[in-house]
PDB file of N, CA and C in Angstrom:
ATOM      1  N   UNK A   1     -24.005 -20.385  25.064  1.00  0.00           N
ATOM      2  CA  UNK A   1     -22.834 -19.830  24.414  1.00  0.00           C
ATOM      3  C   UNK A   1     -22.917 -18.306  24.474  1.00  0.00           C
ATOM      4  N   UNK A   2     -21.695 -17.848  24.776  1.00  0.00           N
ATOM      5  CA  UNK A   2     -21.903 -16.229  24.967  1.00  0.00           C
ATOM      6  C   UNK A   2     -21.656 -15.569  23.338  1.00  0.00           C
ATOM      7  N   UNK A   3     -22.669 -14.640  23.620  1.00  0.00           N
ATOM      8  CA  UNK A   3     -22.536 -13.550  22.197  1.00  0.00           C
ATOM      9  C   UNK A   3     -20.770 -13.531  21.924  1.00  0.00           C
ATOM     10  N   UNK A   4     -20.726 -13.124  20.685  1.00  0.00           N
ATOM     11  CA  UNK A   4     -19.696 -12.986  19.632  1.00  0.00           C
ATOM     12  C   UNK A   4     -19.470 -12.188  18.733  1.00  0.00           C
ATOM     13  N   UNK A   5     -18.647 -11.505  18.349  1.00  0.00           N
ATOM     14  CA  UNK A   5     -18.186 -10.731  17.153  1.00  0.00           C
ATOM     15  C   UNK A   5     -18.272 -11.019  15.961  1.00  0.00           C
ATOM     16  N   UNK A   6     -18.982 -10.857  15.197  1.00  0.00           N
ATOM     17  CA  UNK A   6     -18.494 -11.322  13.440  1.00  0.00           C
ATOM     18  C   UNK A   6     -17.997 -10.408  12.479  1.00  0.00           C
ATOM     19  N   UNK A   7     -17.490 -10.123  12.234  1.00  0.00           N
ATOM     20  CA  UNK A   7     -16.449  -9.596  11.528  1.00  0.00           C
ATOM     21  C   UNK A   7     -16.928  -9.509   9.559  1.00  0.00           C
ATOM     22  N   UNK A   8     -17.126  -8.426   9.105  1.00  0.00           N
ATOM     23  CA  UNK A   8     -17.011  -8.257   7.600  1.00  0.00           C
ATOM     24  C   UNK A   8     -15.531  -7.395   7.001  1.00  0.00           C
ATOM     25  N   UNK A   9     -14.706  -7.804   6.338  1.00  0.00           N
ATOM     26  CA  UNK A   9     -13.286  -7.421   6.213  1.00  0.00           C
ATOM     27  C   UNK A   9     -13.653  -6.226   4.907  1.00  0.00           C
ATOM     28  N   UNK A  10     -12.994  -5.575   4.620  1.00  0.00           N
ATOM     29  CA  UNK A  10     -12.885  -4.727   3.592  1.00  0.00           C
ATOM     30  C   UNK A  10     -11.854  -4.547   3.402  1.00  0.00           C
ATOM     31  N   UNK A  11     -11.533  -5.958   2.219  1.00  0.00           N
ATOM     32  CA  UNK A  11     -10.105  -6.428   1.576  1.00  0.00           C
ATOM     33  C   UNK A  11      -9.441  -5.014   1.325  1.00  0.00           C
ATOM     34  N   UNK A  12      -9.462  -4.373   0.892  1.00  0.00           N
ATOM     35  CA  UNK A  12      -8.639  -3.013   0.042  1.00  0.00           C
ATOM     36  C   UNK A  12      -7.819  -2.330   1.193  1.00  0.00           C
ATOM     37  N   UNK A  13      -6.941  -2.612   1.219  1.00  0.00           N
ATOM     38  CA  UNK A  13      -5.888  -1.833   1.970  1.00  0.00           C
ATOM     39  C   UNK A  13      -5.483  -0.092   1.441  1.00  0.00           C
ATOM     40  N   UNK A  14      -5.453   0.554   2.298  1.00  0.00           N
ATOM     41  CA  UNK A  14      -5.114   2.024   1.729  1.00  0.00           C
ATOM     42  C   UNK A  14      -4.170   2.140   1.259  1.00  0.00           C
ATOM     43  N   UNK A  15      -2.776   1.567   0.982  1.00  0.00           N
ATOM     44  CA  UNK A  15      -1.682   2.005   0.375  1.00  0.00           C
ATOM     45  C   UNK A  15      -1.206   0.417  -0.261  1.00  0.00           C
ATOM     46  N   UNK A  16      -0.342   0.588  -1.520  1.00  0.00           N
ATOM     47  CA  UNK A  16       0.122  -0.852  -2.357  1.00  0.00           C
ATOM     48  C   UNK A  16       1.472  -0.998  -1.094  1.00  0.00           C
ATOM     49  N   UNK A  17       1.989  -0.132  -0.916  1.00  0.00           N
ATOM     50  CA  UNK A  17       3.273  -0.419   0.057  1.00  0.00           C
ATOM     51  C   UNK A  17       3.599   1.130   0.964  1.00  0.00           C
ATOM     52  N   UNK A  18       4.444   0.536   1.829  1.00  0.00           N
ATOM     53  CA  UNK A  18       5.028   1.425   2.774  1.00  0.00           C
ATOM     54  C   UNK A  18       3.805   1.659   3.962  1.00  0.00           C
ATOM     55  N   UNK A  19       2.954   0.808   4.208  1.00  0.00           N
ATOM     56  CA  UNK A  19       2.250   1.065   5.564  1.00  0.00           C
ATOM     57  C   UNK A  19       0.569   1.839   4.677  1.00  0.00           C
ATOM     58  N   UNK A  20      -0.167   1.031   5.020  1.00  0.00           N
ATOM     59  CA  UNK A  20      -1.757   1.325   4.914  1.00  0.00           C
ATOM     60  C   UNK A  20      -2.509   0.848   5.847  1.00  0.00           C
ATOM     61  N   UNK A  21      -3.682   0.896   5.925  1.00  0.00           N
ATOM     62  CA  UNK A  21      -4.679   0.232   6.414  1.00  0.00           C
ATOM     63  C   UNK A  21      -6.042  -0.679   5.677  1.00  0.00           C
ATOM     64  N   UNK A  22      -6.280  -1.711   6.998  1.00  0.00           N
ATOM     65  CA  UNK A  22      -7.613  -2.141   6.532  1.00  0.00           C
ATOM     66  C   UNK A  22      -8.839  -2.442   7.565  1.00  0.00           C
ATOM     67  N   UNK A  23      -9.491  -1.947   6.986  1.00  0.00           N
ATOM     68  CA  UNK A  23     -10.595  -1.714   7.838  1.00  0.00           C
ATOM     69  C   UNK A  23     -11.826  -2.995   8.024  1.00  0.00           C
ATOM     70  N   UNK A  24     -12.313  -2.832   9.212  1.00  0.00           N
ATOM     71  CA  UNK A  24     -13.437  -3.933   8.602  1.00  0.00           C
ATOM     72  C   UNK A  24     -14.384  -3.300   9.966  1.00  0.00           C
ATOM     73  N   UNK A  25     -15.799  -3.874   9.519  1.00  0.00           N
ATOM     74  CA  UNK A  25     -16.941  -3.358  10.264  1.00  0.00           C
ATOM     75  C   UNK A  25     -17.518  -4.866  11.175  1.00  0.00           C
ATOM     76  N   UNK A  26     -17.874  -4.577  12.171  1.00  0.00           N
ATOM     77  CA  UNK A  26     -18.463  -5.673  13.162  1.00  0.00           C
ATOM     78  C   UNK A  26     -19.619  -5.822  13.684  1.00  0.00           C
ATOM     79  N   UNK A  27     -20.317  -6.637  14.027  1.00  0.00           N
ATOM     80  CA  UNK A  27     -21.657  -7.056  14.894  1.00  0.00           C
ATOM     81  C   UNK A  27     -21.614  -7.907  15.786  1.00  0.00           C
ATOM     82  N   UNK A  28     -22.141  -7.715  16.911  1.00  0.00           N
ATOM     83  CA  UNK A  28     -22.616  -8.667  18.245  1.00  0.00           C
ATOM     84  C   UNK A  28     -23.427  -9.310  18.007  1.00  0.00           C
ATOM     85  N   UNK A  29     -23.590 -11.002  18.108  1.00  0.00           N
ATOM     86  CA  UNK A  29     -24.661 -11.661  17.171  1.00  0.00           C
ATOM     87  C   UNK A  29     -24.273 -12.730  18.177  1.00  0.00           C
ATOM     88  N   UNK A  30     -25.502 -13.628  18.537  1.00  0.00           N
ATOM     89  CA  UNK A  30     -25.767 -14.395  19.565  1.00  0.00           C
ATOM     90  C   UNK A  30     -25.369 -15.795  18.464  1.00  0.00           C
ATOM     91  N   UNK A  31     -25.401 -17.017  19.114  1.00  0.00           N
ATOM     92  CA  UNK A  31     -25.550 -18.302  18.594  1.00  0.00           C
ATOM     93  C   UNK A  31     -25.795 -18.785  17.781  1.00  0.00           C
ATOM     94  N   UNK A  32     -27.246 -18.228  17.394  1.00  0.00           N
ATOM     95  CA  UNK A  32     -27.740 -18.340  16.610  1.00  0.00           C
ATOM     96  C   UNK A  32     -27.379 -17.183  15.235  1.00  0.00           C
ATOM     97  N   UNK A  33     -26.588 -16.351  15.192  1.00  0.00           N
ATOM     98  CA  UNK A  33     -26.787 -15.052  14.908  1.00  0.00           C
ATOM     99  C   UNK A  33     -27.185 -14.181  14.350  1.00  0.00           C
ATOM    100  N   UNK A  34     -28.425 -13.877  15.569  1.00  0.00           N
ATOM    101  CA  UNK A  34     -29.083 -13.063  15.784  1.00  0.00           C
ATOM    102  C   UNK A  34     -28.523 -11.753  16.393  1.00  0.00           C
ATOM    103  N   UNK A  35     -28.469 -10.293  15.473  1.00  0.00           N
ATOM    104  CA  UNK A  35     -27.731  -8.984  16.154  1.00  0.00           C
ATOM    105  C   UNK A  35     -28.174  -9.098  17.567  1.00  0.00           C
ATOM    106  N   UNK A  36     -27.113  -8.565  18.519  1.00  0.00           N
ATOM    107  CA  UNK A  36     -27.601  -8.083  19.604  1.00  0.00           C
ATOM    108  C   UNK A  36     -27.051  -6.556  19.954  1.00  0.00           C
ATOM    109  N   UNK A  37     -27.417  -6.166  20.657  1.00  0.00           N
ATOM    110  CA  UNK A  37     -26.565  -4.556  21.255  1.00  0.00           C
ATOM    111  C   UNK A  37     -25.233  -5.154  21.302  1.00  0.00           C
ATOM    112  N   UNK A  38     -24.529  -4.130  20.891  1.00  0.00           N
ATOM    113  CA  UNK A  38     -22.987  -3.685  21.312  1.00  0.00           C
ATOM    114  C   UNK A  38     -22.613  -4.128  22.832  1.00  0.00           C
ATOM    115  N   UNK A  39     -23.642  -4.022  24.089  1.00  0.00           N
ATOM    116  CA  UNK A  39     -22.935  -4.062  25.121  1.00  0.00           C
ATOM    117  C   UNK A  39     -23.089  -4.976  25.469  1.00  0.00           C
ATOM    118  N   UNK A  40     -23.879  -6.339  25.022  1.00  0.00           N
ATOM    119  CA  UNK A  40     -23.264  -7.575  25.201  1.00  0.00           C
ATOM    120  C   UNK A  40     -22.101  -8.510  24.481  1.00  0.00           C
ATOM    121  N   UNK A  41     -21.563  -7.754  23.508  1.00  0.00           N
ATOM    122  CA  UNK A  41     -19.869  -8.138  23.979  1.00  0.00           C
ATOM    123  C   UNK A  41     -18.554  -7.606  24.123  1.00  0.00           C
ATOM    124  N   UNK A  42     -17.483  -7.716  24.138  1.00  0.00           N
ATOM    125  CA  UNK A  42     -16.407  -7.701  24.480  1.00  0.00           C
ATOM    126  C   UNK A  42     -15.947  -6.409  23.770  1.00  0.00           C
ATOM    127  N   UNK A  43     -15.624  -5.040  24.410  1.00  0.00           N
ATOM    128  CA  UNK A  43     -14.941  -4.049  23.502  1.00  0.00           C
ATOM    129  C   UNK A  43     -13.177  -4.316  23.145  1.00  0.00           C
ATOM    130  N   UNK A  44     -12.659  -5.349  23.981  1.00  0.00           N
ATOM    131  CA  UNK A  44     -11.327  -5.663  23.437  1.00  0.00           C
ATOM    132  C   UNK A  44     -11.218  -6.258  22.187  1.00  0.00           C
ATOM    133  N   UNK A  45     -12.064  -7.273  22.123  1.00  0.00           N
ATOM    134  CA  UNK A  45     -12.349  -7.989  20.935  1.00  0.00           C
ATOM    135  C   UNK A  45     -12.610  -7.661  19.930  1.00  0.00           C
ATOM    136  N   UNK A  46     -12.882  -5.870  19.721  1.00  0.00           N
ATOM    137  CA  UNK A  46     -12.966  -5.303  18.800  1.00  0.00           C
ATOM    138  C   UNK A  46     -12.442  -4.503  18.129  1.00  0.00           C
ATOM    139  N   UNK A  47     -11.523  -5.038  17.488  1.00  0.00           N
ATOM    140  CA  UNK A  47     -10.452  -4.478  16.577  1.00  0.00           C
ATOM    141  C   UNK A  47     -10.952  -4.519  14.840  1.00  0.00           C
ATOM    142  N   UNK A  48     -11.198  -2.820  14.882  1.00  0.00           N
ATOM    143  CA  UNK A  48     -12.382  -2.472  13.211  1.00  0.00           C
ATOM    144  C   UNK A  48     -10.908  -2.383  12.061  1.00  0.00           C
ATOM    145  N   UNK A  49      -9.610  -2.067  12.686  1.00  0.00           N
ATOM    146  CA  UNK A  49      -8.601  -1.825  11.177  1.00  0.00           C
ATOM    147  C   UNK A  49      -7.130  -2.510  11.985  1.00  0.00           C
ATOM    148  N   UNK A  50      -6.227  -2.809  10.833  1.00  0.00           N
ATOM    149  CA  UNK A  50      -4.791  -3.199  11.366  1.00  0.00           C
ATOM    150  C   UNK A  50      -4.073  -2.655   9.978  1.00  0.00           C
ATOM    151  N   UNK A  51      -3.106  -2.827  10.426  1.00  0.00           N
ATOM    152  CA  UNK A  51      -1.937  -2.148   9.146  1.00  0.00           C
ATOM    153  C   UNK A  51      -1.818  -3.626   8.375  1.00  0.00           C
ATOM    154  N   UNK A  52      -1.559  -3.019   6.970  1.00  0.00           N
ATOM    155  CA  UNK A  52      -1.135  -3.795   5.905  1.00  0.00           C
ATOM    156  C   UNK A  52      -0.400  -3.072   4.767  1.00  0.00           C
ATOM    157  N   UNK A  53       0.091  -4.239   4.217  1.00  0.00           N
ATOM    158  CA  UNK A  53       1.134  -3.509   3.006  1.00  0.00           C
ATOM    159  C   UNK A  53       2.313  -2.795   3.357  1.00  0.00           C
ATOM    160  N   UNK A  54       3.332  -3.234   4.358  1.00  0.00           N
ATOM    161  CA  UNK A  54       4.165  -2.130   5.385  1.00  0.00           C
ATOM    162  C   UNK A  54       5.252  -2.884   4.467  1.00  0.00           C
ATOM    163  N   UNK A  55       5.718  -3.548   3.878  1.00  0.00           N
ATOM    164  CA  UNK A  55       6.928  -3.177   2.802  1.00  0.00           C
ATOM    165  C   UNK A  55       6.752  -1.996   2.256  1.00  0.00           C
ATOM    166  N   UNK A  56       8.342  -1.973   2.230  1.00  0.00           N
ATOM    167  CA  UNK A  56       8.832  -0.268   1.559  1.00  0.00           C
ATOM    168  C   UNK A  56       8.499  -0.368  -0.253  1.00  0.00           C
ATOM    169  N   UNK A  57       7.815   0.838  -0.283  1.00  0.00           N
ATOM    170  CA  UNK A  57       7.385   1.070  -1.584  1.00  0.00           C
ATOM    171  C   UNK A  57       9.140   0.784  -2.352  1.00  0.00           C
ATOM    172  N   UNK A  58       9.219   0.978  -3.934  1.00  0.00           N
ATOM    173  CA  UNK A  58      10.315   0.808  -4.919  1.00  0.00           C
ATOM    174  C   UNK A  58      10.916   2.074  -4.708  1.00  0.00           C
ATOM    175  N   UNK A  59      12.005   2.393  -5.386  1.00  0.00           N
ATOM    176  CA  UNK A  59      12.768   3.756  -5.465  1.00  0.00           C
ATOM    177  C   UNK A  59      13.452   3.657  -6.673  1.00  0.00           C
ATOM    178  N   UNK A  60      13.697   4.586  -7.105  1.00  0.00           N
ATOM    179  CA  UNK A  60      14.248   4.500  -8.480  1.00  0.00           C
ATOM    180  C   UNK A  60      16.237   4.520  -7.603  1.00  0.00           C
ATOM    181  N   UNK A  61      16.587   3.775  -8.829  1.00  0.00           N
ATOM    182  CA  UNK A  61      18.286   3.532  -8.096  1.00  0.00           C
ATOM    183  C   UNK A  61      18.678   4.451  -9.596  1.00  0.00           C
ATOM    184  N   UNK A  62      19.574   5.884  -8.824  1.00  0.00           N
ATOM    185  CA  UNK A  62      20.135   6.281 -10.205  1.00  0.00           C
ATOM    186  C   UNK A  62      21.776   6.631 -10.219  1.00  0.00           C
ATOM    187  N   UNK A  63      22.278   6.154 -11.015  1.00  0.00           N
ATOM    188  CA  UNK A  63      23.373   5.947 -11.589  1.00  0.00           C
ATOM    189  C   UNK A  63      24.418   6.810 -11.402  1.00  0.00           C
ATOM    190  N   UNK A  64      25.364   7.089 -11.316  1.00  0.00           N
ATOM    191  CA  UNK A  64      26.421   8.299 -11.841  1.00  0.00           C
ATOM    192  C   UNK A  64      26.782   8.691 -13.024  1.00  0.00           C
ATOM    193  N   UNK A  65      26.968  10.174 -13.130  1.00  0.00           N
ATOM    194  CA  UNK A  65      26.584  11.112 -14.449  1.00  0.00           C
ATOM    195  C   UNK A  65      27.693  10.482 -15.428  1.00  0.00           C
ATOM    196  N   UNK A  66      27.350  10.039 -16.500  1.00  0.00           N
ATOM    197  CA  UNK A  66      28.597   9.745 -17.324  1.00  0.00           C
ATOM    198  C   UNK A  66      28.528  10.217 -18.610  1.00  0.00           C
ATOM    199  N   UNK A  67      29.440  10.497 -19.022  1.00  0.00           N
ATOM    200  CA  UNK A  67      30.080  11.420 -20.577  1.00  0.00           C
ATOM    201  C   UNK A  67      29.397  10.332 -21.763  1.00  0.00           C
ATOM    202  N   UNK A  68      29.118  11.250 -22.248  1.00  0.00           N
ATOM    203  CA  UNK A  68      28.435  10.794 -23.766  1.00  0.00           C
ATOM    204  C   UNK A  68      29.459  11.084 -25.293  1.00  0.00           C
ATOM    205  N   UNK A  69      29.755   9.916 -25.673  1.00  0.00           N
ATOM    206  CA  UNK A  69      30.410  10.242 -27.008  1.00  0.00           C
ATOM    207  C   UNK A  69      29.464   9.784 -27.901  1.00  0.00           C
ATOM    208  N   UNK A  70      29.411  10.959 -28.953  1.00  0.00           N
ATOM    209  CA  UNK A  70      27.869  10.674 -30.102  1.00  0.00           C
ATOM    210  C   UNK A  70      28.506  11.945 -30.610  1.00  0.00           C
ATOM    211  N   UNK A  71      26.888  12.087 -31.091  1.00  0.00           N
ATOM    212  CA  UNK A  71      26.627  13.435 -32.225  1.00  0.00           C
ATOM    213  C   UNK A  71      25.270  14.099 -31.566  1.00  0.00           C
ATOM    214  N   UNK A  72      24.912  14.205 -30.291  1.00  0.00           N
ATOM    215  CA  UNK A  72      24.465  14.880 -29.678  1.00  0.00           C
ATOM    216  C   UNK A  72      24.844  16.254 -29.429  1.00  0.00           C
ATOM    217  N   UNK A  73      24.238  16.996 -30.234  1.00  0.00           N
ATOM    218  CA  UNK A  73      23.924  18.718 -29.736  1.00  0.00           C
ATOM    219  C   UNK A  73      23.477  19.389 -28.598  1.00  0.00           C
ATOM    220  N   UNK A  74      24.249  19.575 -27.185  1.00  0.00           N
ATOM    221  CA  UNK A  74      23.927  20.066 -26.448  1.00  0.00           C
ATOM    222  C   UNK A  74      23.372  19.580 -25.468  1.00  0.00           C
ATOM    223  N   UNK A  75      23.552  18.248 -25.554  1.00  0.00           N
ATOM    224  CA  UNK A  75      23.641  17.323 -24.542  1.00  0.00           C
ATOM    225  C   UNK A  75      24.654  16.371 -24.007  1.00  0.00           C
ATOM    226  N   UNK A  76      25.472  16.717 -22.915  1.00  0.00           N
ATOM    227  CA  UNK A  76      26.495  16.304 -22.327  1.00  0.00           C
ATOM    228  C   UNK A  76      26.569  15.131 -20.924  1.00  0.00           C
ATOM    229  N   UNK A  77      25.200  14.605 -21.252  1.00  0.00           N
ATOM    230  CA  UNK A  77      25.857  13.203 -20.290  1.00  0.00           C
ATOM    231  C   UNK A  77      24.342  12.416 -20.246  1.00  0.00           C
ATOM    232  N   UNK A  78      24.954  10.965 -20.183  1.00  0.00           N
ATOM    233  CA  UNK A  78      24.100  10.075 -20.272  1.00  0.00           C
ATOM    234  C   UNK A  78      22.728   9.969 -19.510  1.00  0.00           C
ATOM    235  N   UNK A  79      22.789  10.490 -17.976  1.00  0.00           N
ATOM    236  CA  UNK A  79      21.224  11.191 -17.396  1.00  0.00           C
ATOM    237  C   UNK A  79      20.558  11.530 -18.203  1.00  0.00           C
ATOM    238  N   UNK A  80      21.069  12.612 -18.885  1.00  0.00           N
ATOM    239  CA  UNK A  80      20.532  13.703 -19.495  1.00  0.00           C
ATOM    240  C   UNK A  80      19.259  13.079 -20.583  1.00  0.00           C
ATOM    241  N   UNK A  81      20.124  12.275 -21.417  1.00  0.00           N
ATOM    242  CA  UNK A  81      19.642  11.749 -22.569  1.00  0.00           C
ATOM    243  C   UNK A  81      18.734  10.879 -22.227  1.00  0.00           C
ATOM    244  N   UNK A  82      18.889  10.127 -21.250  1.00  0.00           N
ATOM    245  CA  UNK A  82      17.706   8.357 -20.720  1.00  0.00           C
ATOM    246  C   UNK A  82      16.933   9.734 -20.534  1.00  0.00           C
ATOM    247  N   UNK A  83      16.836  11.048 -19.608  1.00  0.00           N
ATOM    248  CA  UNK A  83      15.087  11.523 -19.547  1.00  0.00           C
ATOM    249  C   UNK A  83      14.308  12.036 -20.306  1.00  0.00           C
ATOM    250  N   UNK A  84      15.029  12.106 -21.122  1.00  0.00           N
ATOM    251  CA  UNK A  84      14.957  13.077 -22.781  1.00  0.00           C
ATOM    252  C   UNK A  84      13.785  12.241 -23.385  1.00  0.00           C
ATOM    253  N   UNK A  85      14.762  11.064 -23.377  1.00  0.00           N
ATOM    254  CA  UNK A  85      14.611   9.779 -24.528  1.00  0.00           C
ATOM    255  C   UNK A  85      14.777   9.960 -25.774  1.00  0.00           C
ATOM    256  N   UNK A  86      16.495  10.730 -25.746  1.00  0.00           N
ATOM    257  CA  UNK A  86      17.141  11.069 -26.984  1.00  0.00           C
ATOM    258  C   UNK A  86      17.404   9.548 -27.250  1.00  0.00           C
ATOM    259  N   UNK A  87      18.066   9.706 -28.647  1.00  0.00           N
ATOM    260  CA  UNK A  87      18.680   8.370 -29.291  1.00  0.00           C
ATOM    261  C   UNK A  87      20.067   9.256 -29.673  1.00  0.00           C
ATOM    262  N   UNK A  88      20.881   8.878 -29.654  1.00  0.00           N
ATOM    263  CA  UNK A  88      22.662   9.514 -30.404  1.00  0.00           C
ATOM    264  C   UNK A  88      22.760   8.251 -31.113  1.00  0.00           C
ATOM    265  N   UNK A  89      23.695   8.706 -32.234  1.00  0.00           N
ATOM    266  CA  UNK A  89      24.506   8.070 -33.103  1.00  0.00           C
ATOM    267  C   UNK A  89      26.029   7.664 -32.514  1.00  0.00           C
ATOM    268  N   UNK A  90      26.549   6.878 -32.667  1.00  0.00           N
ATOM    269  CA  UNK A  90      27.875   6.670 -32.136  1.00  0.00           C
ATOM    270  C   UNK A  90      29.051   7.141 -33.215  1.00  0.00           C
TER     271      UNK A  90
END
């Protein structure tokens, strides 16, 4: 049987979304497996990272500016107030 690749993965991808990577480290190991040199096997076969997590991260969806009727002092529209985290009276 010809030498082989074995593969250790290193689950953790670099990014939660929008395109990361993951990496993993390899050895040439005979039948039995036993390490051997690198140049008895295959350098195609050796693929150390691939992309993961390539969904698009969230985005905030924001609204159009709208008029506030209250008893708010100096604050004139509903944006305003959600970043505040005012409360108005009606």
């Amino acid at each position: 049987m010809p030498p082989c690749l074995c593969y250790v993965f290193d689950c953790q991808c670099t990014a939660t979304c929008g395109g990361g990577v993951q990496k993993r480290s390899s050895t040439c190991v005979d039948s039995r497996g036993s390490e051997l040199s690198e140049s008895y096997c295959s350098a195609k076969d050796r693929l150390l990272e691939r992309e993961c997590n390539a969904d698009p991260c969230p985005v905030w969806k924001v609204h159009d500016w709208t008029a506030v009727s209250g008893n708010c002092v100096g604050v004139t529209d509903l944006k305003q107030l959600k970043m505040r985290g005012f409360f108005c009276e009606a």
